[in-house]
C-alpha atoms as a PDB file:
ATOM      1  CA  UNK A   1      21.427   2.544   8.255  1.00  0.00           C
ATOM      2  CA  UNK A   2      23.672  -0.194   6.813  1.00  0.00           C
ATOM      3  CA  UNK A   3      23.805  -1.218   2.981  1.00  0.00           C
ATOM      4  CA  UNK A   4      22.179  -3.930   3.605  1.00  0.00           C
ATOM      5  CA  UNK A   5      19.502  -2.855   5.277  1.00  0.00           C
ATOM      6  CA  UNK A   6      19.685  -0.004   2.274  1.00  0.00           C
ATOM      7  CA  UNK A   7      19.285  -2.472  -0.158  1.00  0.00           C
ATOM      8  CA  UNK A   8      16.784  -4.884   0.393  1.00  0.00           C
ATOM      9  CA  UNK A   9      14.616  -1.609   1.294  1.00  0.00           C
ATOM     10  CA  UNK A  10      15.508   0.035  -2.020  1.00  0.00           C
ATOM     11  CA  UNK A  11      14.372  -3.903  -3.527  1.00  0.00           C
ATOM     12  CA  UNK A  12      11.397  -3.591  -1.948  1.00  0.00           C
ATOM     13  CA  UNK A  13      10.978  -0.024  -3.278  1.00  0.00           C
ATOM     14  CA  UNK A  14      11.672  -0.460  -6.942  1.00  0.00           C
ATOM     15  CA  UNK A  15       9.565  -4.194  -6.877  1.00  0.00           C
ATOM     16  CA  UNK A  16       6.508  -1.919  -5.894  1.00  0.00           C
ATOM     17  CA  UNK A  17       6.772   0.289  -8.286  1.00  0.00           C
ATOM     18  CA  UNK A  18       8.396  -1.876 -11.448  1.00  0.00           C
ATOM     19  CA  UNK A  19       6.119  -4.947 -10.593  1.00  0.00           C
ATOM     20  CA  UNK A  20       2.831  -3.139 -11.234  1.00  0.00           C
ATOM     21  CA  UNK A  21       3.658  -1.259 -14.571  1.00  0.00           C
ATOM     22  CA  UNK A  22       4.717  -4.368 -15.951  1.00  0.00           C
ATOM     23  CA  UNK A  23       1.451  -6.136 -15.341  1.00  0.00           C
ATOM     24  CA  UNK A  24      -0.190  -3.231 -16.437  1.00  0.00           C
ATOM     25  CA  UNK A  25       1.576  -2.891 -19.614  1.00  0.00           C
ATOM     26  CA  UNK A  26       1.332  -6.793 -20.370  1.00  0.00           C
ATOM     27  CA  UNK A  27      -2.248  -7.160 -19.157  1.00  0.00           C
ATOM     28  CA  UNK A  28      -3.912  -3.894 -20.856  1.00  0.00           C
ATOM     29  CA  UNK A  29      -4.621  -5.408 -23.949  1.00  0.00           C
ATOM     30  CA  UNK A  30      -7.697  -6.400 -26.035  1.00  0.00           C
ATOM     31  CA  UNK A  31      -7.585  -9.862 -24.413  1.00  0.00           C
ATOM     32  CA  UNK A  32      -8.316  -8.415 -21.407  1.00  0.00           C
ATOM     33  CA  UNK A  33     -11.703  -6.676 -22.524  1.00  0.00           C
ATOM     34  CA  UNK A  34     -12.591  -8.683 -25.983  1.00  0.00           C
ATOM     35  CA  UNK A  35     -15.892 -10.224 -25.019  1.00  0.00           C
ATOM     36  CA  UNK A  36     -16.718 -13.795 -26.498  1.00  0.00           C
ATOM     37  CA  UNK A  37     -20.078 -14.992 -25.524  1.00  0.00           C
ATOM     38  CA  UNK A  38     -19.876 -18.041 -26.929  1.00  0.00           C
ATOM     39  CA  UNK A  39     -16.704 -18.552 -24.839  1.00  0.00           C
ATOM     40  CA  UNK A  40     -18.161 -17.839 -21.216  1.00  0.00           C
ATOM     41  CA  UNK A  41     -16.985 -19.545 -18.295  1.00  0.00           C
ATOM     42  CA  UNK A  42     -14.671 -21.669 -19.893  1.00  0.00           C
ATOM     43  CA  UNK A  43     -12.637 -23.985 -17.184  1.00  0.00           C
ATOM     44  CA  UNK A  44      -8.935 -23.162 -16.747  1.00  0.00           C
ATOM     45  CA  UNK A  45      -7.160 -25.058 -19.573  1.00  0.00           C
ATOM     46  CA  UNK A  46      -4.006 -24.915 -22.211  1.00  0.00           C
ATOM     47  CA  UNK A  47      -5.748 -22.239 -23.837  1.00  0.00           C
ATOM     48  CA  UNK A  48      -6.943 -20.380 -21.394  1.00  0.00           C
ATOM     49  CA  UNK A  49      -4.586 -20.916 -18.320  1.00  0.00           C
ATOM     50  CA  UNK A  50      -7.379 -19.212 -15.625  1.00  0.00           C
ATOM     51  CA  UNK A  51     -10.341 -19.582 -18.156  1.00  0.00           C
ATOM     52  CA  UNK A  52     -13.089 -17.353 -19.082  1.00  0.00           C
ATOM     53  CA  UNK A  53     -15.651 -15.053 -17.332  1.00  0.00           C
ATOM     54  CA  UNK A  54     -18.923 -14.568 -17.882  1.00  0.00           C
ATOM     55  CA  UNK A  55     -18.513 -12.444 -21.044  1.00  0.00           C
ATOM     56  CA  UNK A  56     -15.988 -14.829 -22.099  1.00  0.00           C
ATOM     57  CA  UNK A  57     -12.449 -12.957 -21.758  1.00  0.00           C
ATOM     58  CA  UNK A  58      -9.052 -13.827 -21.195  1.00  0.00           C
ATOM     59  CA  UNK A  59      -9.447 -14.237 -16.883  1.00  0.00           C
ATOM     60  CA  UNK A  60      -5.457 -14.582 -17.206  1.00  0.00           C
ATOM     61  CA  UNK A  61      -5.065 -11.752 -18.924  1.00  0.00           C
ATOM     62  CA  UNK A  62      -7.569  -9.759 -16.886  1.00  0.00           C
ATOM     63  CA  UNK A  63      -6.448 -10.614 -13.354  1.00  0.00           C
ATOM     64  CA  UNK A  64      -2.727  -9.968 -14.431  1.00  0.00           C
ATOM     65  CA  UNK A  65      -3.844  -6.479 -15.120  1.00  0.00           C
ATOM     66  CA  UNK A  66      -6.230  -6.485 -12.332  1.00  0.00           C
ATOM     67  CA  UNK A  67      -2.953  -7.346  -9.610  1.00  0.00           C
ATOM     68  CA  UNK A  68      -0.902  -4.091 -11.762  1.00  0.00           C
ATOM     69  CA  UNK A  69      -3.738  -2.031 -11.006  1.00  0.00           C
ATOM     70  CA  UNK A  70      -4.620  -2.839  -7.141  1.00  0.00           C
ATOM     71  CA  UNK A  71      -0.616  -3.085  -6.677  1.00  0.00           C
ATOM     72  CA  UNK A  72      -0.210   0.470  -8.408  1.00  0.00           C
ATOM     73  CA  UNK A  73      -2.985   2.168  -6.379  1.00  0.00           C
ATOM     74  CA  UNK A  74      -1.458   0.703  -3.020  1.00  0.00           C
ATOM     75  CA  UNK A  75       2.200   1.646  -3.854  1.00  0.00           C
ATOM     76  CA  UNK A  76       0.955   5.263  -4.564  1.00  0.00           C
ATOM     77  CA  UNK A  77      -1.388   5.188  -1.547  1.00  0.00           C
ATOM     78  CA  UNK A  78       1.734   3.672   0.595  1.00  0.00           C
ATOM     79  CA  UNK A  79       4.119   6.890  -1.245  1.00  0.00           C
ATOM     80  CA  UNK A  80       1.443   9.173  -0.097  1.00  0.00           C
ATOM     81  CA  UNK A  81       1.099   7.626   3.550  1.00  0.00           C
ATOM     82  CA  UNK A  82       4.936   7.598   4.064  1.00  0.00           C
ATOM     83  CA  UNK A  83       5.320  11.414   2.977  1.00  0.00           C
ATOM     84  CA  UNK A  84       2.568  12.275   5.434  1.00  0.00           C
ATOM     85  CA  UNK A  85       4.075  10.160   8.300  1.00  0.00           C
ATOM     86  CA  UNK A  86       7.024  11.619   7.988  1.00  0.00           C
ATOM     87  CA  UNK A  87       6.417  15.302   7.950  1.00  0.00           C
ATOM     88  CA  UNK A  88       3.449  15.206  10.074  1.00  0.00           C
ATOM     89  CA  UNK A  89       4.851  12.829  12.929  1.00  0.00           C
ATOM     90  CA  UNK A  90       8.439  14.861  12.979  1.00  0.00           C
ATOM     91  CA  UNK A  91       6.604  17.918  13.322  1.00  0.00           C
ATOM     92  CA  UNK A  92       5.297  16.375  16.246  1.00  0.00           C
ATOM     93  CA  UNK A  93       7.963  14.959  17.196  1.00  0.00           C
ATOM     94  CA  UNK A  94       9.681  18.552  17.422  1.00  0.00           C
ATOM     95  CA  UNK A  95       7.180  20.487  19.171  1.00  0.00           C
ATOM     96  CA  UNK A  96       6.619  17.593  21.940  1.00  0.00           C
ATOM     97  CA  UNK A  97       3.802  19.221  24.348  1.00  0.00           C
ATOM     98  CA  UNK A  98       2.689  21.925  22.341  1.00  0.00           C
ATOM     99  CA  UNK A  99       0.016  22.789  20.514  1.00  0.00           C
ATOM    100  CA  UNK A 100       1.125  21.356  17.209  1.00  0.00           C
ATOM    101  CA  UNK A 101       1.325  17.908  18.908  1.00  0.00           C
ATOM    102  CA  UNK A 102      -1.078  17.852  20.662  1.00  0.00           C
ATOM    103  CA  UNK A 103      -3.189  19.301  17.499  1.00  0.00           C
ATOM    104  CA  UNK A 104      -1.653  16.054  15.149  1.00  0.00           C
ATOM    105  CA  UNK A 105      -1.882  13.631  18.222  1.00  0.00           C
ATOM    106  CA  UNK A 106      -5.638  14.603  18.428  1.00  0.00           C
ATOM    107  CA  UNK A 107      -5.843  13.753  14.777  1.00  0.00           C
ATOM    108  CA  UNK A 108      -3.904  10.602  14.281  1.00  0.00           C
ATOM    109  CA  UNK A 109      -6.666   9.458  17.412  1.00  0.00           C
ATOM    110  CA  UNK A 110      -9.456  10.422  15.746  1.00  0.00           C
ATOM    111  CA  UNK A 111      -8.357   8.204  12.739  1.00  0.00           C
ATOM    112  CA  UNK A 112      -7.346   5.361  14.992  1.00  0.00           C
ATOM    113  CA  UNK A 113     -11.250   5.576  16.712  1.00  0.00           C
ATOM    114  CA  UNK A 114     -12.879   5.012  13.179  1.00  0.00           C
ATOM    115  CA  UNK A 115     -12.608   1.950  11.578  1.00  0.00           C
ATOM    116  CA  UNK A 116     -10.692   2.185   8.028  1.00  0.00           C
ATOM    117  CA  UNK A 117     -12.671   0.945   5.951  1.00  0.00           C
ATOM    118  CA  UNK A 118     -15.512   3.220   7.255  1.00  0.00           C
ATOM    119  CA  UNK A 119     -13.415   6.317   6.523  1.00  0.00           C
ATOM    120  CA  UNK A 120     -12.480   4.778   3.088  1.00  0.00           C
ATOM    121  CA  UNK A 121     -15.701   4.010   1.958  1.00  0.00           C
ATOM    122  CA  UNK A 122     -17.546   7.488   3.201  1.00  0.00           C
ATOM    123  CA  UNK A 123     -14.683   9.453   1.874  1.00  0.00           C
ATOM    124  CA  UNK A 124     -14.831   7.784  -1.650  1.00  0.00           C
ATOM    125  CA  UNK A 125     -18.706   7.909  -1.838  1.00  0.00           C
ATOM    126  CA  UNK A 126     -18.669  11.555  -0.817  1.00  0.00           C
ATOM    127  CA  UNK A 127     -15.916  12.059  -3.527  1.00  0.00           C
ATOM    128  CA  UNK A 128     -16.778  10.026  -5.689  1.00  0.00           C
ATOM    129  CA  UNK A 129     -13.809   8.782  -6.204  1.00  0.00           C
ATOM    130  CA  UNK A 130     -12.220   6.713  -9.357  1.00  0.00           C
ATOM    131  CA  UNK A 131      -9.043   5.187  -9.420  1.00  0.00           C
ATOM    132  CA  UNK A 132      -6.906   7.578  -9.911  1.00  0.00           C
ATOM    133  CA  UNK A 133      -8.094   9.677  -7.131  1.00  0.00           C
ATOM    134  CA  UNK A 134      -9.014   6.616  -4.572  1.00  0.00           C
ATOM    135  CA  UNK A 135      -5.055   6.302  -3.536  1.00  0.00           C
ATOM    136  CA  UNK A 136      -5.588   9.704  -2.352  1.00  0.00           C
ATOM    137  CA  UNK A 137      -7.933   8.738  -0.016  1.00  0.00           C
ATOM    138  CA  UNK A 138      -6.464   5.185   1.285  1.00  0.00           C
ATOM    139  CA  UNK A 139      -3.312   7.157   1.504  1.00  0.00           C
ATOM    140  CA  UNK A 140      -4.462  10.279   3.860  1.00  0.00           C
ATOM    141  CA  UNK A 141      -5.709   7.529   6.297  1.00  0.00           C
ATOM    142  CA  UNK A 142      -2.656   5.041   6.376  1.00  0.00           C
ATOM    143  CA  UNK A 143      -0.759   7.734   7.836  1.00  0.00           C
ATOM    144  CA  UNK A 144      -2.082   7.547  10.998  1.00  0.00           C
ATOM    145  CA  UNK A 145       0.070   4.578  12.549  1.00  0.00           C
ATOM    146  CA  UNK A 146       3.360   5.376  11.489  1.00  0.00           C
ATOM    147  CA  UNK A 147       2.892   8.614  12.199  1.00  0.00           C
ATOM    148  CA  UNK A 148       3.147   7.660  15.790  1.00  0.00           C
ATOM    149  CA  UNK A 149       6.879   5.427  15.170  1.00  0.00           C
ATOM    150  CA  UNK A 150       7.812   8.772  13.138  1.00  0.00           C
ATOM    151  CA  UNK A 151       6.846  10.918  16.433  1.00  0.00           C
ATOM    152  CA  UNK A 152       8.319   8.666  19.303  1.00  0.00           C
ATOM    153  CA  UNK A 153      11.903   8.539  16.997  1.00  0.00           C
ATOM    154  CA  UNK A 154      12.042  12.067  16.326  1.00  0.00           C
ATOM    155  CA  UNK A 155      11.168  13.195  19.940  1.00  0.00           C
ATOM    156  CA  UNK A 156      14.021  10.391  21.294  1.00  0.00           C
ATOM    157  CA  UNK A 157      16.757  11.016  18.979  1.00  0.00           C
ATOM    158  CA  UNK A 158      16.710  15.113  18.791  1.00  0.00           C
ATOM    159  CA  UNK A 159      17.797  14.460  22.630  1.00  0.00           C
ATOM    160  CA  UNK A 160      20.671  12.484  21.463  1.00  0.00           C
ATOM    161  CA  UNK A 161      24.068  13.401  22.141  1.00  0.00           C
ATOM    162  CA  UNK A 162      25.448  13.865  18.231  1.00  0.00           C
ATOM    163  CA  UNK A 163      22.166  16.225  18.329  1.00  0.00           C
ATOM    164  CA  UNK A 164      22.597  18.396  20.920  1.00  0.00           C
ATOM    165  CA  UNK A 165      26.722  18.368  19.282  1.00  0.00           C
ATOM    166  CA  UNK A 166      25.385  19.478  16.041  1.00  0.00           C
ATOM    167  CA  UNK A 167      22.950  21.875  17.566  1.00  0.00           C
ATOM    168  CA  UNK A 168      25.982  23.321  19.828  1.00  0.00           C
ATOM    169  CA  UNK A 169      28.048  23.892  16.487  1.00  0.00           C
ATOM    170  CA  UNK A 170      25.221  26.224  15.301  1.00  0.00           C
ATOM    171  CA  UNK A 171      23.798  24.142  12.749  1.00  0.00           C
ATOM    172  CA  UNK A 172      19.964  24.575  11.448  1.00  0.00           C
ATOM    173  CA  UNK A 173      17.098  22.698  12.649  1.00  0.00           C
ATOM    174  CA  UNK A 174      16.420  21.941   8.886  1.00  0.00           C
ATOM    175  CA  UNK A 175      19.801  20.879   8.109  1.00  0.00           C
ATOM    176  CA  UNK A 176      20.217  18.549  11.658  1.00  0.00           C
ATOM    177  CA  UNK A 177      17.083  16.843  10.609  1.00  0.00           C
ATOM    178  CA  UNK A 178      17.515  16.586   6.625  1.00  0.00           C
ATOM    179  CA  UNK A 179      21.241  15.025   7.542  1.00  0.00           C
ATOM    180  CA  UNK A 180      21.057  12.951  10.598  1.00  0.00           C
ATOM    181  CA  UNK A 181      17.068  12.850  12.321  1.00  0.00           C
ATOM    182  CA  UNK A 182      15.186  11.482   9.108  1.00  0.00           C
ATOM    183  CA  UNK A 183      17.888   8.765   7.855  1.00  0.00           C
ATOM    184  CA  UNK A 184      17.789   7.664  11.671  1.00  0.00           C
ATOM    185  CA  UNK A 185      13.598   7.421  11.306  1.00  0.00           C
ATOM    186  CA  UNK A 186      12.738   6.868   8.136  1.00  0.00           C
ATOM    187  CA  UNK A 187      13.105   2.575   8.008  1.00  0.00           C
ATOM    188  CA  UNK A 188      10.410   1.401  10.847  1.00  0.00           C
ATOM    189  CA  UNK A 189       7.293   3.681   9.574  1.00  0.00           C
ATOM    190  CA  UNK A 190       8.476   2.444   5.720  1.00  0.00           C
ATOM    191  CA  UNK A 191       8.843  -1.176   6.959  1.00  0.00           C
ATOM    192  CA  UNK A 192       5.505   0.006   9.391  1.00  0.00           C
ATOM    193  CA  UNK A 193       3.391   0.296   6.159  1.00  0.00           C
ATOM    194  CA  UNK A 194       4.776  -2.368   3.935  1.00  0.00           C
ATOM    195  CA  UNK A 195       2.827  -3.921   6.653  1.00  0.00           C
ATOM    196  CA  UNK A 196      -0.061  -2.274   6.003  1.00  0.00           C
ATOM    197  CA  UNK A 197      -0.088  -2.863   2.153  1.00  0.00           C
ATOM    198  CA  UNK A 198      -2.382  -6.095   2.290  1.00  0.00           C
ATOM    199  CA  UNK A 199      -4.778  -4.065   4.265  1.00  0.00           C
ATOM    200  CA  UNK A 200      -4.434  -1.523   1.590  1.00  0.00           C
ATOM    201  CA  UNK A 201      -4.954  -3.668  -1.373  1.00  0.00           C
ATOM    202  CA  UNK A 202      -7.938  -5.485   0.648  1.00  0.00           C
ATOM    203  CA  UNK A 203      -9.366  -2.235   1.207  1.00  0.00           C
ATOM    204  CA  UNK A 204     -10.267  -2.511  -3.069  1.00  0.00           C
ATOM    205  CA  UNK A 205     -12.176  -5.561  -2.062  1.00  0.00           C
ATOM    206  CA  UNK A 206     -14.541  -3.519   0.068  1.00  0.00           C
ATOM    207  CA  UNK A 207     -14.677  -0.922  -1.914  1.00  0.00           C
ATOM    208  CA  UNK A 208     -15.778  -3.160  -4.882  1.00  0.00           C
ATOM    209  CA  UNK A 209     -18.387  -4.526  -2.872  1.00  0.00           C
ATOM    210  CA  UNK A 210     -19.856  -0.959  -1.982  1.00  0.00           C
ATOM    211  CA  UNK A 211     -19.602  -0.257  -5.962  1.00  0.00           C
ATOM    212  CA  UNK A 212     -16.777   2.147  -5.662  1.00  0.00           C
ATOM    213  CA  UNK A 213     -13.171   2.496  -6.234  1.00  0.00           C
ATOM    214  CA  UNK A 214     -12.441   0.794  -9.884  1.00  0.00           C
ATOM    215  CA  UNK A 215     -15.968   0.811 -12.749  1.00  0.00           C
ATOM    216  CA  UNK A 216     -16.004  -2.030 -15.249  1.00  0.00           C
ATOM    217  CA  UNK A 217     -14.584  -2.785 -17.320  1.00  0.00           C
ATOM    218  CA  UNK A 218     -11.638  -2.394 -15.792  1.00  0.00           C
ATOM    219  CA  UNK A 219     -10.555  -4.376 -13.476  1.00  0.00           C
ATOM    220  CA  UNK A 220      -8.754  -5.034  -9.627  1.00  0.00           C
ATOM    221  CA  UNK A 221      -8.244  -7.576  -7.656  1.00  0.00           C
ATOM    222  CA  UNK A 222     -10.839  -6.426  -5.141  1.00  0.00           C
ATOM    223  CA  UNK A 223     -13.366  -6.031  -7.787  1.00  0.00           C
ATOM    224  CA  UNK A 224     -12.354  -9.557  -9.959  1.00  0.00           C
ATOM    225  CA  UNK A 225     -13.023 -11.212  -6.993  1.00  0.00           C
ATOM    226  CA  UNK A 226     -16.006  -9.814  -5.560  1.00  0.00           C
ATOM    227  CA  UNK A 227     -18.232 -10.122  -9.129  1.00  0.00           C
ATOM    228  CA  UNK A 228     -16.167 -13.786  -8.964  1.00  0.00           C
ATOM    229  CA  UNK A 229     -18.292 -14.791  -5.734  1.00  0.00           C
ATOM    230  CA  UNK A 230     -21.764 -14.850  -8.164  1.00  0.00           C
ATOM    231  CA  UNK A 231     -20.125 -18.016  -9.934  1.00  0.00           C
ATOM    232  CA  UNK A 232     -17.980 -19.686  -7.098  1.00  0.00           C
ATOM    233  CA  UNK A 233     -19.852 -23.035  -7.631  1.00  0.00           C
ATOM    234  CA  UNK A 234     -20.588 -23.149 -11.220  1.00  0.00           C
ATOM    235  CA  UNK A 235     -17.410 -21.315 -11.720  1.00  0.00           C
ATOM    236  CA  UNK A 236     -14.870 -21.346  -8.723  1.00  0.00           C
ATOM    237  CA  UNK A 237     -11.823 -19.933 -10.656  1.00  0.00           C
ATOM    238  CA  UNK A 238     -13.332 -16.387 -10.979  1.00  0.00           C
ATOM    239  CA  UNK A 239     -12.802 -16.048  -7.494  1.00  0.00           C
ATOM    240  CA  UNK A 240     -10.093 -18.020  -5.902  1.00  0.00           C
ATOM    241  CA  UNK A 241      -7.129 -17.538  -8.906  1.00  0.00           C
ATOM    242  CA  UNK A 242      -7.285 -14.233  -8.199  1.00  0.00           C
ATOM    243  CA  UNK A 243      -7.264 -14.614  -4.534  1.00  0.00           C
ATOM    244  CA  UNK A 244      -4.026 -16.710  -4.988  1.00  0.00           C
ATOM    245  CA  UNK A 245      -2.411 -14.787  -6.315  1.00  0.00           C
ATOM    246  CA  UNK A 246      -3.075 -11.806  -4.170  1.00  0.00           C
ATOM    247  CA  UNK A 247      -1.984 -14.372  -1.081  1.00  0.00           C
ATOM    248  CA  UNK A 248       1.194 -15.345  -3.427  1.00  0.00           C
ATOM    249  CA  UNK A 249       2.495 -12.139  -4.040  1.00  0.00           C
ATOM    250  CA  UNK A 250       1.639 -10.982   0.242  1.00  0.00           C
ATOM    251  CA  UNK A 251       3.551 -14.100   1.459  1.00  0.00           C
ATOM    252  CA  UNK A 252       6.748 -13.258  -0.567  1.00  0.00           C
ATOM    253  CA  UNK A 253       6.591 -10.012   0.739  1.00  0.00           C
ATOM    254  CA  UNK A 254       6.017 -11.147   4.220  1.00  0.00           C
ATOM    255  CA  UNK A 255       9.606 -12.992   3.740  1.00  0.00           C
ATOM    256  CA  UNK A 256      10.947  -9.663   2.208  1.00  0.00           C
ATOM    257  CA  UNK A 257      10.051  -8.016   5.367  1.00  0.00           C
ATOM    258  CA  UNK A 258      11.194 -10.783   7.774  1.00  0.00           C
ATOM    259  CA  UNK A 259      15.011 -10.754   5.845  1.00  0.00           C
ATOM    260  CA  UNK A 260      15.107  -7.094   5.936  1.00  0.00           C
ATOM    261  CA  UNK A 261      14.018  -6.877   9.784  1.00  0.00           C
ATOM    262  CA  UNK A 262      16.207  -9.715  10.875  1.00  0.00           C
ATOM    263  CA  UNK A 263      19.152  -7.794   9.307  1.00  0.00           C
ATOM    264  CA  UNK A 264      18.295  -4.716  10.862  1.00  0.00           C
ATOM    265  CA  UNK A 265      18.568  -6.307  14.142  1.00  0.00           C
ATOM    266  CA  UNK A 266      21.860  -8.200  13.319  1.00  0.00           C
ATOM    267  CA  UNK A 267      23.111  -4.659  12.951  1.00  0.00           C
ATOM    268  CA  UNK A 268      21.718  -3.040  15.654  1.00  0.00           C
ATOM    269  CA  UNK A 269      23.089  -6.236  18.168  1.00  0.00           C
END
């Protein structure tokens, strides 16, 4: 893996995880759940740069903590995912045509017959799951597609010949995958599920409109902009600033992900 490649992933990384404690620790304030009657549904302004909601808060303040929130649950639900991926597809990668393939395989297609947000929603009603537990949930089911990259890498390159080399010196299995299988594997099911992470964050929206995930008053994305849709003609704002900038933050990460693939192929040609 080059140092490029190393470090617009490790950008990627730390602007997942820095990104959404800073909103939260700006946004979770009194602003953000002062109510003010007398102020309700206020039209953006100098004042109030997204307006009020219908108990008259901050709607700046709010969906700024709202977008740390939903961002923080889907970086932990993507940590989660990626962990999973990568232990559960290179064990199947390993034992390719036995019984703890075919046993994962099995899995990963009974995941991939279900639709997600079916699995999401039943899990986290059955739960009954909060916040800090619903990441869990979004997480155990993410892992599922790049499970399968994770899989079809491991089973291709412990064939390789610097492999079979190492394996002919008498090193471990553990140490020939620790030094040179998981650096080879570990980019396309990250990059795989930085993919994913709009579904993941969307997922809230569902889950909002089901009354799970996040309880007021505190707020997500999913959630700002699902009680939003009561006002969208009286009050249109509610709804669609928050949708911006859930669509703003998606479409610089789709040009994250387009720099960091295009680099990994001007290194692999």
């Amino acid at each position: 893996m080059s140092g490029k490649i190393t470090l617009l992933s490790a950008f990627l990384v730390v602007a997942l995880w820095l990104l959404p404690e800073a909103l939260v620790y700006f946004g979770d304030g009194p602003s953000a759940y002062a109510t003010a009657v007398a102020d309700r549904l206020q039209a953006p302004s100098g004042d109030n740069f997204f307006g009020t909601d219908s108990l008259g808060r901050d709607h700046f303040t709010r969906t700024m903590l709202a977008t740390g929130l939903s961002l923080k649950v889907a970086g932990r639900a993507l940590v989660v995912a990626l962990a999973l991926a990568l232990v559960l597809g290179s064990i199947a990668g390993f034992c390719k045509g036995r019984w703890p393939d075919r046993v994962i395989s099995y899995v990963i297609a009974i995941i991939h017959t279900v639709p997600f947000i079916l699995l999401a929603v039943a899990l986290a009603a059955v739960l009954q799951a909060n916040l800090e537990v619903i990441y869990l949930i979004v997480g155990g089911i993410a892992w599922a597609p790049p499970a399968r990259i994770v899989r079809a890498e491991v089973a291709r390159v412990r064939e390789s010949r610097f492999v079979v080399a190492q394996r002919a010196y008498g090193m471990s299995p553990l140490a020939i995958f620790w030094r040179s299988i998981l650096p080879a594997v570990a980019l396309p099911p990250f990059i795989s599920l930085l993919y994913l992470l709009p579904e993941l964050v969307g997922l809230d929206l569902g889950l909002s409109y089901f009354g799970l995930g996040a309880q007021p008053p505190t707020p997500t994305l999913g959630r700002l902009i699902f009680d939003g849709l009561a006002y969208l003609r009286s009050a249109w704002w509610l709804s669609l600033l928050p949708a911006l900038v859930l669509v703003s933050f998606f479409f610089l990460l789709y040009l994250a992900l387009q720099r960091t693939i295009q680099s990994s192929k001007s290194v692999n040609g």
